[in-house]
PDB file of N, CA and C in Angstrom:
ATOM      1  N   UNK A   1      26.480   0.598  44.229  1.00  0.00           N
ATOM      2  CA  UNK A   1      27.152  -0.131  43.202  1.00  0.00           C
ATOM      3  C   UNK A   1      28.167  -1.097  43.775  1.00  0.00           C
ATOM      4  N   UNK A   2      28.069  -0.889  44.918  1.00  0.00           N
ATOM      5  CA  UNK A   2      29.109  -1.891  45.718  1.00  0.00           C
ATOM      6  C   UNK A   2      28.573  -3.802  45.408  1.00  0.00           C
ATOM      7  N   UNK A   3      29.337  -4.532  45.902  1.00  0.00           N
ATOM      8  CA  UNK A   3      28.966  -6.236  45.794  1.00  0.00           C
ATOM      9  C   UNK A   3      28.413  -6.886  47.243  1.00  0.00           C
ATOM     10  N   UNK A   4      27.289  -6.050  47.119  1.00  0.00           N
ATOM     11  CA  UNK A   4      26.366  -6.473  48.760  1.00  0.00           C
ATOM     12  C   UNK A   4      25.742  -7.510  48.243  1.00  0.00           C
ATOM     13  N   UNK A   5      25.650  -8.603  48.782  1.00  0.00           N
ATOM     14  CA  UNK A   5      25.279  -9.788  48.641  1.00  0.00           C
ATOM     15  C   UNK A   5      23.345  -9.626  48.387  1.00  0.00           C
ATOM     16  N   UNK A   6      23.055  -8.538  49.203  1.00  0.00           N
ATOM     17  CA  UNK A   6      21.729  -8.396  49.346  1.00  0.00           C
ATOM     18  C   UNK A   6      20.900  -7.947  48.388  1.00  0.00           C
ATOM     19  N   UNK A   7      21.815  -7.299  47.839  1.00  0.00           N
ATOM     20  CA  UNK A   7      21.132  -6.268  46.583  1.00  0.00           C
ATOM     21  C   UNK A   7      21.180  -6.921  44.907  1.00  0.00           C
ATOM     22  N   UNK A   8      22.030  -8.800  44.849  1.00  0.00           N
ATOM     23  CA  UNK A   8      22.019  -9.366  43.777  1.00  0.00           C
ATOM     24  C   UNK A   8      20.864 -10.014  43.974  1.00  0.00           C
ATOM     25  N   UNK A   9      20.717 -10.643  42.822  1.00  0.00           N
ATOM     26  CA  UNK A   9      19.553 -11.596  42.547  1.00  0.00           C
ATOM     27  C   UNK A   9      19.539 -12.959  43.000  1.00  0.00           C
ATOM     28  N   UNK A  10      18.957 -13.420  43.871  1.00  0.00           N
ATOM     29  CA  UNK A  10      19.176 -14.687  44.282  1.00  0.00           C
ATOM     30  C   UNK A  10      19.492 -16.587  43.297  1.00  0.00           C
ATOM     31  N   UNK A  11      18.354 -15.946  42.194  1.00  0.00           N
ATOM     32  CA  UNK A  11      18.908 -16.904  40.907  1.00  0.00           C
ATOM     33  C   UNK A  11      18.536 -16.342  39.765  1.00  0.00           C
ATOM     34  N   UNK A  12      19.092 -17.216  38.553  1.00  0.00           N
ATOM     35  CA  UNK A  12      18.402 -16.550  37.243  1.00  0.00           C
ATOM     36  C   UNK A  12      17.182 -16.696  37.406  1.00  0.00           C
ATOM     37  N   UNK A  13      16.075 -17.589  37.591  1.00  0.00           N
ATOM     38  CA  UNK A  13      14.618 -16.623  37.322  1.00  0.00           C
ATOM     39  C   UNK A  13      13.904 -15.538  38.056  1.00  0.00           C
ATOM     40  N   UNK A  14      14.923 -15.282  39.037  1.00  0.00           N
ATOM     41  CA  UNK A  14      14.490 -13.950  39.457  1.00  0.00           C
ATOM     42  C   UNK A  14      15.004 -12.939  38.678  1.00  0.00           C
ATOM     43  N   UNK A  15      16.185 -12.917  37.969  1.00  0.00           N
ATOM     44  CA  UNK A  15      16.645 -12.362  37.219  1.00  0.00           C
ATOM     45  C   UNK A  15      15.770 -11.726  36.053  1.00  0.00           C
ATOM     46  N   UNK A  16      15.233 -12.892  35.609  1.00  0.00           N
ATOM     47  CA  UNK A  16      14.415 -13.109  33.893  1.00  0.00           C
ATOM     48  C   UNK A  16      13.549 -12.628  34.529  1.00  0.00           C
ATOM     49  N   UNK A  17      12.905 -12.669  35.556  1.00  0.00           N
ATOM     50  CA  UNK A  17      11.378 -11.649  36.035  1.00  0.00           C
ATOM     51  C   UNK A  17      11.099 -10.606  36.073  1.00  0.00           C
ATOM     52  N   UNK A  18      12.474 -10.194  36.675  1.00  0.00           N
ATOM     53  CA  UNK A  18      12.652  -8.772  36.949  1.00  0.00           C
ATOM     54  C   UNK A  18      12.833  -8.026  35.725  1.00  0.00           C
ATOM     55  N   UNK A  19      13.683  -8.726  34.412  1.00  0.00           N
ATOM     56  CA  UNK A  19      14.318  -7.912  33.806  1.00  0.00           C
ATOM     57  C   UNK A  19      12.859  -8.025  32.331  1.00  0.00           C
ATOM     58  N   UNK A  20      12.066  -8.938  32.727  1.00  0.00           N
ATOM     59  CA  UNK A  20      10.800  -8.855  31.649  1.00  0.00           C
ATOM     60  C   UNK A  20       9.688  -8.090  32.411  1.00  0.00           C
ATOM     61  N   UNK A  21       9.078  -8.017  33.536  1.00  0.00           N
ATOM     62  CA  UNK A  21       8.698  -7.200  33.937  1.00  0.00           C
ATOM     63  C   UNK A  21       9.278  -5.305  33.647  1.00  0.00           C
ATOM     64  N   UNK A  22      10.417  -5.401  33.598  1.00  0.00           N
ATOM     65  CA  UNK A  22      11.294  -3.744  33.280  1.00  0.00           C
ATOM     66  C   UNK A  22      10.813  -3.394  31.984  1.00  0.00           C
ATOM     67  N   UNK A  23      11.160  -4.927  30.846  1.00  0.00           N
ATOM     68  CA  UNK A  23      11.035  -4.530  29.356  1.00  0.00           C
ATOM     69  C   UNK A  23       9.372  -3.865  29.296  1.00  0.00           C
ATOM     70  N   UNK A  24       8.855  -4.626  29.619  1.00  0.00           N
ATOM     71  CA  UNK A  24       6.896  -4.786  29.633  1.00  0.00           C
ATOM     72  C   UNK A  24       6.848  -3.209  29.751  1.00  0.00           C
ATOM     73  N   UNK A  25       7.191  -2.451  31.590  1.00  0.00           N
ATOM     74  CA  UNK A  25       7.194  -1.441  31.784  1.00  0.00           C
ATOM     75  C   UNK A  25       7.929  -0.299  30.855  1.00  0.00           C
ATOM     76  N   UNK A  26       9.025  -0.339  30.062  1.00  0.00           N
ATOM     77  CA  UNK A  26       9.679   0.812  29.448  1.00  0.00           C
ATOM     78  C   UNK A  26       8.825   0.407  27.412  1.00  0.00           C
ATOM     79  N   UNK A  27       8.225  -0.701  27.556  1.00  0.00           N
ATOM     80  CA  UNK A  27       7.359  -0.657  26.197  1.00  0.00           C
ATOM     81  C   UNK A  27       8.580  -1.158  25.165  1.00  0.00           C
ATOM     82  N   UNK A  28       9.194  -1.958  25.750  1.00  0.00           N
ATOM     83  CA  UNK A  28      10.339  -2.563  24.774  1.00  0.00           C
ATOM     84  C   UNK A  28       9.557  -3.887  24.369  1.00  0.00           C
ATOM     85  N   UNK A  29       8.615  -4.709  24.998  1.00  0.00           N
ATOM     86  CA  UNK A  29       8.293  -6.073  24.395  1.00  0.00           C
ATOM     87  C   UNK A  29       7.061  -5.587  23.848  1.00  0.00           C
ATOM     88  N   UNK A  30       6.967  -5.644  22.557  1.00  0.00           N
ATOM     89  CA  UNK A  30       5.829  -5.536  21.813  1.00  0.00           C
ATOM     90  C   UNK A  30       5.308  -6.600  20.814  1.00  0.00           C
ATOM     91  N   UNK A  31       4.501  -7.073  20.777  1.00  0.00           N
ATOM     92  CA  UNK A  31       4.035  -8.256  19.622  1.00  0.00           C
ATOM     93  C   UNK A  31       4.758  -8.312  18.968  1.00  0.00           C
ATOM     94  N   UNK A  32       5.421  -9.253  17.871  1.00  0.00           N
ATOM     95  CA  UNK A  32       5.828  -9.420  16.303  1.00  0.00           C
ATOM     96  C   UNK A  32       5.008  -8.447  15.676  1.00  0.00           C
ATOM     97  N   UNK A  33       5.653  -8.050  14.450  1.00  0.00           N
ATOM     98  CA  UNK A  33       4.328  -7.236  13.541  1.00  0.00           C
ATOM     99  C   UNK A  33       3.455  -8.217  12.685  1.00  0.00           C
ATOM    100  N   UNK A  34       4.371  -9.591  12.519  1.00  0.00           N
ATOM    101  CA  UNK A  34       3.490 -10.779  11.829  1.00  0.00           C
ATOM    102  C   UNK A  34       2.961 -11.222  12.510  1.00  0.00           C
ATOM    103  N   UNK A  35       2.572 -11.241  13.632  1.00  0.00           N
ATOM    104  CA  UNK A  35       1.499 -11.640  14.288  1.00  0.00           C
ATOM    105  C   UNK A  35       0.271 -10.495  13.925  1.00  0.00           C
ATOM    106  N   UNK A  36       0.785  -8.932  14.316  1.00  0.00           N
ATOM    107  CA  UNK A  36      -0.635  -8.321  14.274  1.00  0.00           C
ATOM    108  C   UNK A  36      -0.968  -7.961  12.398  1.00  0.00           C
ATOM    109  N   UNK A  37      -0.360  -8.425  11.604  1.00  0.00           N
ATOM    110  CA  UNK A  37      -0.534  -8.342  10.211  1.00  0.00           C
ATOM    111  C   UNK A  37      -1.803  -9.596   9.653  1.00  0.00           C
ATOM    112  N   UNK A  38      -1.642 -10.720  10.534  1.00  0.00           N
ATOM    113  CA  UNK A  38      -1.839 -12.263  10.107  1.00  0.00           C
ATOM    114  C   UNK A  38      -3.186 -11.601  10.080  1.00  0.00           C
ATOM    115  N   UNK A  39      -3.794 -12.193   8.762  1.00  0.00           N
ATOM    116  CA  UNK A  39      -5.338 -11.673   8.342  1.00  0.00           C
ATOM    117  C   UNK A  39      -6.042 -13.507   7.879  1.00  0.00           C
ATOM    118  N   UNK A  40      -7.190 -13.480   8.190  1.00  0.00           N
ATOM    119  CA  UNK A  40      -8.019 -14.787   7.975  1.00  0.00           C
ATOM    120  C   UNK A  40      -8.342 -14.424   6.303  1.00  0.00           C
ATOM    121  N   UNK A  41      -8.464 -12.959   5.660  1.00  0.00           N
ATOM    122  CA  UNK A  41      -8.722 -12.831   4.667  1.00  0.00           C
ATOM    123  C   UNK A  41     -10.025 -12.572   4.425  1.00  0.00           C
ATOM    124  N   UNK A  42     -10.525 -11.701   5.741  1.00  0.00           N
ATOM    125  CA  UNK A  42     -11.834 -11.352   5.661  1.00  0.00           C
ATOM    126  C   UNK A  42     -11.608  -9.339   4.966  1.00  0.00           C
ATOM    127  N   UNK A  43     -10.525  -9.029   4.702  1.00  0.00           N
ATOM    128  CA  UNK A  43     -10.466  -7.581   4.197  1.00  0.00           C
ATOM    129  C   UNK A  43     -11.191  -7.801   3.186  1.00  0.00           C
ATOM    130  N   UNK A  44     -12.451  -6.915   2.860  1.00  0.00           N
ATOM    131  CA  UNK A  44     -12.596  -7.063   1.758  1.00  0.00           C
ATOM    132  C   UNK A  44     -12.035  -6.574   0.497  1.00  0.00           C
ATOM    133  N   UNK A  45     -10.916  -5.931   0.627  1.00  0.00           N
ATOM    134  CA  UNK A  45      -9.785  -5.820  -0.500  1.00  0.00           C
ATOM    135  C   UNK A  45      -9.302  -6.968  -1.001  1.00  0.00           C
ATOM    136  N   UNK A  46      -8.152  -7.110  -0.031  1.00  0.00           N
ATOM    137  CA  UNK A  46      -7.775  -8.953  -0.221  1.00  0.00           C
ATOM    138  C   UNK A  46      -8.918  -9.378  -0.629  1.00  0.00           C
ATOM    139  N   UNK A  47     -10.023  -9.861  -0.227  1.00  0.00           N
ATOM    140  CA  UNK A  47     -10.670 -11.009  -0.951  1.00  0.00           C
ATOM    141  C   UNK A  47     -11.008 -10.606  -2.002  1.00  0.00           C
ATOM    142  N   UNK A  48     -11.437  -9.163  -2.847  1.00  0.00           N
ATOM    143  CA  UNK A  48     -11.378  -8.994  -4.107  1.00  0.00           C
ATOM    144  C   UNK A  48      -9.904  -8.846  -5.110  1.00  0.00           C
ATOM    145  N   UNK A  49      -9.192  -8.842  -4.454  1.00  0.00           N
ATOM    146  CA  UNK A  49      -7.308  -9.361  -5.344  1.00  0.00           C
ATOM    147  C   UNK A  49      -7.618 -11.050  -5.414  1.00  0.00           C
ATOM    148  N   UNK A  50      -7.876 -11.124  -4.735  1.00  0.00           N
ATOM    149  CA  UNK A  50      -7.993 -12.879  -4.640  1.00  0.00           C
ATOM    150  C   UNK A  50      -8.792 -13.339  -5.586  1.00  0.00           C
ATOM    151  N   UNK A  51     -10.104 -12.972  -5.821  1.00  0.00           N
ATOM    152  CA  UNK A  51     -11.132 -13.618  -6.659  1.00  0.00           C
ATOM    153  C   UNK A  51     -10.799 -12.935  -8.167  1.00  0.00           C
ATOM    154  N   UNK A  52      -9.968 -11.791  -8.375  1.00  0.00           N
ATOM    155  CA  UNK A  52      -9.668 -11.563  -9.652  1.00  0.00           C
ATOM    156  C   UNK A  52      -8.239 -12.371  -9.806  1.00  0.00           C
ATOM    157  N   UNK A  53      -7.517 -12.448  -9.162  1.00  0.00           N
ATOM    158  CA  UNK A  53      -6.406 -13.445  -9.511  1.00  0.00           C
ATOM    159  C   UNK A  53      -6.523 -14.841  -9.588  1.00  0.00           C
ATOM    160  N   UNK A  54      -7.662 -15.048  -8.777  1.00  0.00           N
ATOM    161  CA  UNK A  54      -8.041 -16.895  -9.697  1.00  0.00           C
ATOM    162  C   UNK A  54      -9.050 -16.306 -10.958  1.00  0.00           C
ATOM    163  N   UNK A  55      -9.776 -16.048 -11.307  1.00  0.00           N
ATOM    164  CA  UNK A  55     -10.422 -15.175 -12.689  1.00  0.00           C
ATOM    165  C   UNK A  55      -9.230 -15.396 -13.995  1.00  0.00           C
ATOM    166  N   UNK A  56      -7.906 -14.123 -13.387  1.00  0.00           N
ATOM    167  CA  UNK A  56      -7.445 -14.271 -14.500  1.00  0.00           C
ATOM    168  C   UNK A  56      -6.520 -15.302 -14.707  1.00  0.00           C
ATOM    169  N   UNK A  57      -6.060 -15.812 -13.444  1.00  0.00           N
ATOM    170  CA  UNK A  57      -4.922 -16.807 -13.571  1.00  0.00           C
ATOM    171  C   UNK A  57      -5.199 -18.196 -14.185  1.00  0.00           C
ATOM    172  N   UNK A  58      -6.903 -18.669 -14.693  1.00  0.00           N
ATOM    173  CA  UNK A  58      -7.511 -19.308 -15.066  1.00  0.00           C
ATOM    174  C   UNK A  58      -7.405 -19.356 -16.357  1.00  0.00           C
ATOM    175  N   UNK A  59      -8.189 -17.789 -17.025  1.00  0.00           N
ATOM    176  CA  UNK A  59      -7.758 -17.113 -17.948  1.00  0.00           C
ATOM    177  C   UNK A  59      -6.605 -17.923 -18.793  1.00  0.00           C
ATOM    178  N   UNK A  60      -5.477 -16.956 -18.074  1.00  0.00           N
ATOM    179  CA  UNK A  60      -4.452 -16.686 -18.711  1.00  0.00           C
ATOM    180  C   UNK A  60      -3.625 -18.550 -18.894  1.00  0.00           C
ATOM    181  N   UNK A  61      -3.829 -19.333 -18.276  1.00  0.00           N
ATOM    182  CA  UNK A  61      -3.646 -20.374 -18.626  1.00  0.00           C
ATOM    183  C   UNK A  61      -4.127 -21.416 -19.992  1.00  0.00           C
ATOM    184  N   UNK A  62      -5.580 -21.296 -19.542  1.00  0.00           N
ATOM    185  CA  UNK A  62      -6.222 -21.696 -20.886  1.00  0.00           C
ATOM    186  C   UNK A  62      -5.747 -20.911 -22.071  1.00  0.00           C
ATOM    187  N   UNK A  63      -5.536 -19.848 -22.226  1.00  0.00           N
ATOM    188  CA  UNK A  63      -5.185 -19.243 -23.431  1.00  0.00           C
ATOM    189  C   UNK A  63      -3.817 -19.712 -23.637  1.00  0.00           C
ATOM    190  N   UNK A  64      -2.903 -19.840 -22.306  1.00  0.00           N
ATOM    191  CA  UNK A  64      -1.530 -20.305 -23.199  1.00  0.00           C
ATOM    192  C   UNK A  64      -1.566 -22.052 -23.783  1.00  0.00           C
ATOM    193  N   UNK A  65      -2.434 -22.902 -23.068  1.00  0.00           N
ATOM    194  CA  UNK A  65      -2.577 -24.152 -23.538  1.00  0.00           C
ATOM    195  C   UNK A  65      -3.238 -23.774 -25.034  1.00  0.00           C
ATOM    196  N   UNK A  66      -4.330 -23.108 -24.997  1.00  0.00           N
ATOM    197  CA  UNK A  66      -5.126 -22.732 -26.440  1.00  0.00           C
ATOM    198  C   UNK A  66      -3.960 -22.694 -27.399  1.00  0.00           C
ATOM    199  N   UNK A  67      -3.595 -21.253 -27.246  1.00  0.00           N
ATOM    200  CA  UNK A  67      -2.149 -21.152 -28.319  1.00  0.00           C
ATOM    201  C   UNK A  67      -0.703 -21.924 -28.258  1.00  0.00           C
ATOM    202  N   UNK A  68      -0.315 -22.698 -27.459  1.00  0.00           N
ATOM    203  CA  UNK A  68       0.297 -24.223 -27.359  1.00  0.00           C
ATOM    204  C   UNK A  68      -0.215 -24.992 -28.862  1.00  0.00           C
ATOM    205  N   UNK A  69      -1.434 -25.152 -27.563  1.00  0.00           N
ATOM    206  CA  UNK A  69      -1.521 -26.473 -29.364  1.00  0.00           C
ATOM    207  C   UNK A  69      -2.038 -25.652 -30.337  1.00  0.00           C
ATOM    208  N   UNK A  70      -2.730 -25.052 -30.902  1.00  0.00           N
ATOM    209  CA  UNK A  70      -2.599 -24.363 -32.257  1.00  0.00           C
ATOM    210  C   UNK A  70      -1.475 -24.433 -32.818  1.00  0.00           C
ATOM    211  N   UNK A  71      -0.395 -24.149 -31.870  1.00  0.00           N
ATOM    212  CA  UNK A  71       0.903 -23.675 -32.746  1.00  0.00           C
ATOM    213  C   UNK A  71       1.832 -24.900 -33.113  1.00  0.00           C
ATOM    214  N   UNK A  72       1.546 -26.140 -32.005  1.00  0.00           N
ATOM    215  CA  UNK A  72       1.904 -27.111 -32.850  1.00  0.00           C
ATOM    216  C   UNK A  72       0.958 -28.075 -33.348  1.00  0.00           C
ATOM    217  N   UNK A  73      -0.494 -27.852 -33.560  1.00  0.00           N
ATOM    218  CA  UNK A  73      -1.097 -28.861 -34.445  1.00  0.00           C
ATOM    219  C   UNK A  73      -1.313 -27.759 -35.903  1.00  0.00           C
ATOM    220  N   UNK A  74      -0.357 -26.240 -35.765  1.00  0.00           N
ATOM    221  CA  UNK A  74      -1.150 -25.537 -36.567  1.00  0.00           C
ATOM    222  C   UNK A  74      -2.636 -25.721 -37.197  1.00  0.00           C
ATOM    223  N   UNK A  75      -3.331 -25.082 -36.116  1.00  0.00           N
ATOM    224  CA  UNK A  75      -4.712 -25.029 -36.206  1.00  0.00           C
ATOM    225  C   UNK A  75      -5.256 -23.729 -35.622  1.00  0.00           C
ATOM    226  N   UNK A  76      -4.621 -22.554 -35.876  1.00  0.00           N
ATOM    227  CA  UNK A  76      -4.884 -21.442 -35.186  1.00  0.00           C
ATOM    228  C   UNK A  76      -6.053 -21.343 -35.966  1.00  0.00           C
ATOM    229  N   UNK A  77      -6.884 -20.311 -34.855  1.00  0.00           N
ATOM    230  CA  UNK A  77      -7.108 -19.862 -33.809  1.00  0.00           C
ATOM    231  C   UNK A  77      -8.079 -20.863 -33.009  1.00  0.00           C
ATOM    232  N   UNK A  78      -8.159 -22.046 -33.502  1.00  0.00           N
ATOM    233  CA  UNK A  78      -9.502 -23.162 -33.071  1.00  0.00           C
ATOM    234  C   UNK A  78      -9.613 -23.479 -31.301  1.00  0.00           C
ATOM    235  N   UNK A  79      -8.113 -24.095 -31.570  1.00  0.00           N
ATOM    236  CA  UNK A  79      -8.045 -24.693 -30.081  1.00  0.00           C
ATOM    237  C   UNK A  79      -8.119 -23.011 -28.979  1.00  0.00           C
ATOM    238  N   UNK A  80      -7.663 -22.174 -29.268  1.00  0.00           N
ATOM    239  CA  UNK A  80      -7.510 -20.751 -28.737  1.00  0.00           C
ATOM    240  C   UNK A  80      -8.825 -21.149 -28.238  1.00  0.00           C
ATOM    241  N   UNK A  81      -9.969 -20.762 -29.240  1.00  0.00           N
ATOM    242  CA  UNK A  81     -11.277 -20.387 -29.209  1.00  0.00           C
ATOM    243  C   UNK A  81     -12.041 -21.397 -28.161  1.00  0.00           C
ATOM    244  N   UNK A  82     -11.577 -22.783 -28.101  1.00  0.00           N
ATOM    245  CA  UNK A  82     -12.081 -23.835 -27.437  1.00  0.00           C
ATOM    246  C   UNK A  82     -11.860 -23.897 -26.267  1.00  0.00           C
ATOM    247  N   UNK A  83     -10.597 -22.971 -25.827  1.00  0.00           N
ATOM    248  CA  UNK A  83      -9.882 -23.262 -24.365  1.00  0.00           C
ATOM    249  C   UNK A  83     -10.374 -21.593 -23.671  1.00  0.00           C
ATOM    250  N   UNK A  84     -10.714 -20.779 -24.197  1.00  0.00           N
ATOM    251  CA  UNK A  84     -10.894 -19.392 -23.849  1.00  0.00           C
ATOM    252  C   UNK A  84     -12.098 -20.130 -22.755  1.00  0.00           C
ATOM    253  N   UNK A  85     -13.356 -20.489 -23.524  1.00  0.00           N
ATOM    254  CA  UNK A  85     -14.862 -20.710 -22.627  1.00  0.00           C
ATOM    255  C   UNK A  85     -14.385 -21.508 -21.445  1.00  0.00           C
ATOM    256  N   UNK A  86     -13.463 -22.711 -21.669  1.00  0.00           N
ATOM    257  CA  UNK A  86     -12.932 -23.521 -20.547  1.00  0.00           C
ATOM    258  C   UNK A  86     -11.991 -22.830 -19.536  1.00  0.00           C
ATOM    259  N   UNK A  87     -11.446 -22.076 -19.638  1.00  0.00           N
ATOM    260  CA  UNK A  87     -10.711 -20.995 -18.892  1.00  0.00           C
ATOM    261  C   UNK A  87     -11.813 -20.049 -18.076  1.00  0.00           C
ATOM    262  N   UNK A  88     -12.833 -20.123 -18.674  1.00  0.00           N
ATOM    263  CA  UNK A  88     -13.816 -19.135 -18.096  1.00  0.00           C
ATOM    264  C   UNK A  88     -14.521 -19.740 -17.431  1.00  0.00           C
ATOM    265  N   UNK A  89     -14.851 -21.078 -17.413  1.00  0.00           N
ATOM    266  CA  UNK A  89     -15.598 -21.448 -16.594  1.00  0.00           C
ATOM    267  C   UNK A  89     -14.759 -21.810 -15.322  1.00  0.00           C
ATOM    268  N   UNK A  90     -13.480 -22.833 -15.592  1.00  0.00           N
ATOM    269  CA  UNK A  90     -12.605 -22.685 -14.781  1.00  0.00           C
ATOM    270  C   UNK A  90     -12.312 -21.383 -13.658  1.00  0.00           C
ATOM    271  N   UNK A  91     -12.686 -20.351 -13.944  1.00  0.00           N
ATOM    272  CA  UNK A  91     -12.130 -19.200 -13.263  1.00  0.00           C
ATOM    273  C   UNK A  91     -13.764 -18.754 -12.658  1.00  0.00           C
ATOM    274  N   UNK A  92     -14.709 -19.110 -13.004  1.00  0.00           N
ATOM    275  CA  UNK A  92     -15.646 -19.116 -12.342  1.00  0.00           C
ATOM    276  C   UNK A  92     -16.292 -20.082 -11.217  1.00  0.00           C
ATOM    277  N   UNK A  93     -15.714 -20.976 -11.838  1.00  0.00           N
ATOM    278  CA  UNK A  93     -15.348 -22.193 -10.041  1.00  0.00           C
ATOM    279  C   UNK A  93     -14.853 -21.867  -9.069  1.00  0.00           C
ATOM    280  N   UNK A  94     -13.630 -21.644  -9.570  1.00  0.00           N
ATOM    281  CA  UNK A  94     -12.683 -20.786  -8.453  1.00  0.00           C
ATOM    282  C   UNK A  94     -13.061 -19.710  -7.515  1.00  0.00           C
ATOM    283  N   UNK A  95     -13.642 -19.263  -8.433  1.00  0.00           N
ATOM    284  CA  UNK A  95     -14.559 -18.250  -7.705  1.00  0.00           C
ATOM    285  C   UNK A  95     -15.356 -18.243  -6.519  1.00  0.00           C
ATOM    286  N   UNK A  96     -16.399 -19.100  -7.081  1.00  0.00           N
ATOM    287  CA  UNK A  96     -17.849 -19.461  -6.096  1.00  0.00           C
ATOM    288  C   UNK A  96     -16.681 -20.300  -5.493  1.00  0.00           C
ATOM    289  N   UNK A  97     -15.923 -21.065  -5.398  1.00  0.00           N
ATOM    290  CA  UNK A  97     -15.048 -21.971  -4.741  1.00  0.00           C
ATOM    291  C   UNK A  97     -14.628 -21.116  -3.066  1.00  0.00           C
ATOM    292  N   UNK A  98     -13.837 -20.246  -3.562  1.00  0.00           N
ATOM    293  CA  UNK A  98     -13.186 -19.118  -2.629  1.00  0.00           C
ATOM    294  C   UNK A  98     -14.530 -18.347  -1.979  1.00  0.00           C
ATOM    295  N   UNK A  99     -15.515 -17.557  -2.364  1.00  0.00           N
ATOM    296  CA  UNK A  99     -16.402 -17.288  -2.020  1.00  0.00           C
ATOM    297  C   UNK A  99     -17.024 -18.349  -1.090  1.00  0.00           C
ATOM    298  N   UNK A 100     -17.514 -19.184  -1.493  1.00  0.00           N
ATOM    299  CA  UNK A 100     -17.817 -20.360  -0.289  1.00  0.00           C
ATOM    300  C   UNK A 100     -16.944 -20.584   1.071  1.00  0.00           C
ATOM    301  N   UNK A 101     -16.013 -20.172   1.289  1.00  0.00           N
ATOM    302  CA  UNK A 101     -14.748 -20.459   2.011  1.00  0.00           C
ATOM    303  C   UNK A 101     -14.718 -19.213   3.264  1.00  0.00           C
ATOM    304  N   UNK A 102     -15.617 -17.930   2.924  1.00  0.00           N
ATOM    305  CA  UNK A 102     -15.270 -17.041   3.660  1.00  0.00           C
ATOM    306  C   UNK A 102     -16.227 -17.344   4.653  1.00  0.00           C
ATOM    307  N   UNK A 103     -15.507 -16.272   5.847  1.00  0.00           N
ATOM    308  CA  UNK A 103     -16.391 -16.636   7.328  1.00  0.00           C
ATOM    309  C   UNK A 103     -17.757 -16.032   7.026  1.00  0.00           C
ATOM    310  N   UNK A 104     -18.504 -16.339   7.632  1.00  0.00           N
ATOM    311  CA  UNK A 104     -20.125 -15.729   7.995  1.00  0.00           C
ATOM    312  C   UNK A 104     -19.846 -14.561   8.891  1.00  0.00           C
ATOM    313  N   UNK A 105     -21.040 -13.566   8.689  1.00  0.00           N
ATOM    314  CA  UNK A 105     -20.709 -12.947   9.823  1.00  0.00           C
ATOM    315  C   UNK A 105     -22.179 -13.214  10.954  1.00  0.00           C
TER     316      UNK A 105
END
């Protein structure tokens, strides 16, 4: 523990070598966890949350435009009824849309 000239480090990147080589060895440097989390979105879980959330998020739009204007052209339930099928097809684009998008195997 003495200040022998011999036994310091000659510069900092011998320093940083030594002391990342130590971390490596005692298992202190380990990946980010967002790195080993990062998914392309081939789970096939995720991709079925995915294809029901464009489904309903399609859905659920057209129906609030539907009941929008009904409520101010009072014309319930018409426009509802007109925007439901357009919501559905909408959410079936989306669909085959996202589906088209995934990797091959």
């Amino acid at each position: 523990m003495g200040d022998d000239p011999a036994q310091r480090p000659q510069d900092r990147n011998d320093f940083d070598q030594r002391l990342a080589a130590a971390r490596n060895r005692a298992g202190l440097d380990k990946p980010e966890p967002a790195a080993e989390a990062k998914s392309d979105g081939s789970n096939p879980f995720s991709l079925a949350m995915r294809l029901g959330a464009e489904m309903v998020a399609a859905l659920v739009v057209a129906v609030a435009i539907g009941y929008g204007l009904d409520r101010l052209f009072h014309t319930a339930p018409w426009f509802m009824i007109g925007f439901v099928p357009i919501g559905a097809i909408a959410g079936f684009r989306n669909v085959v849309r996202a589906m088209g998008t995934t990797p091959k195997d």
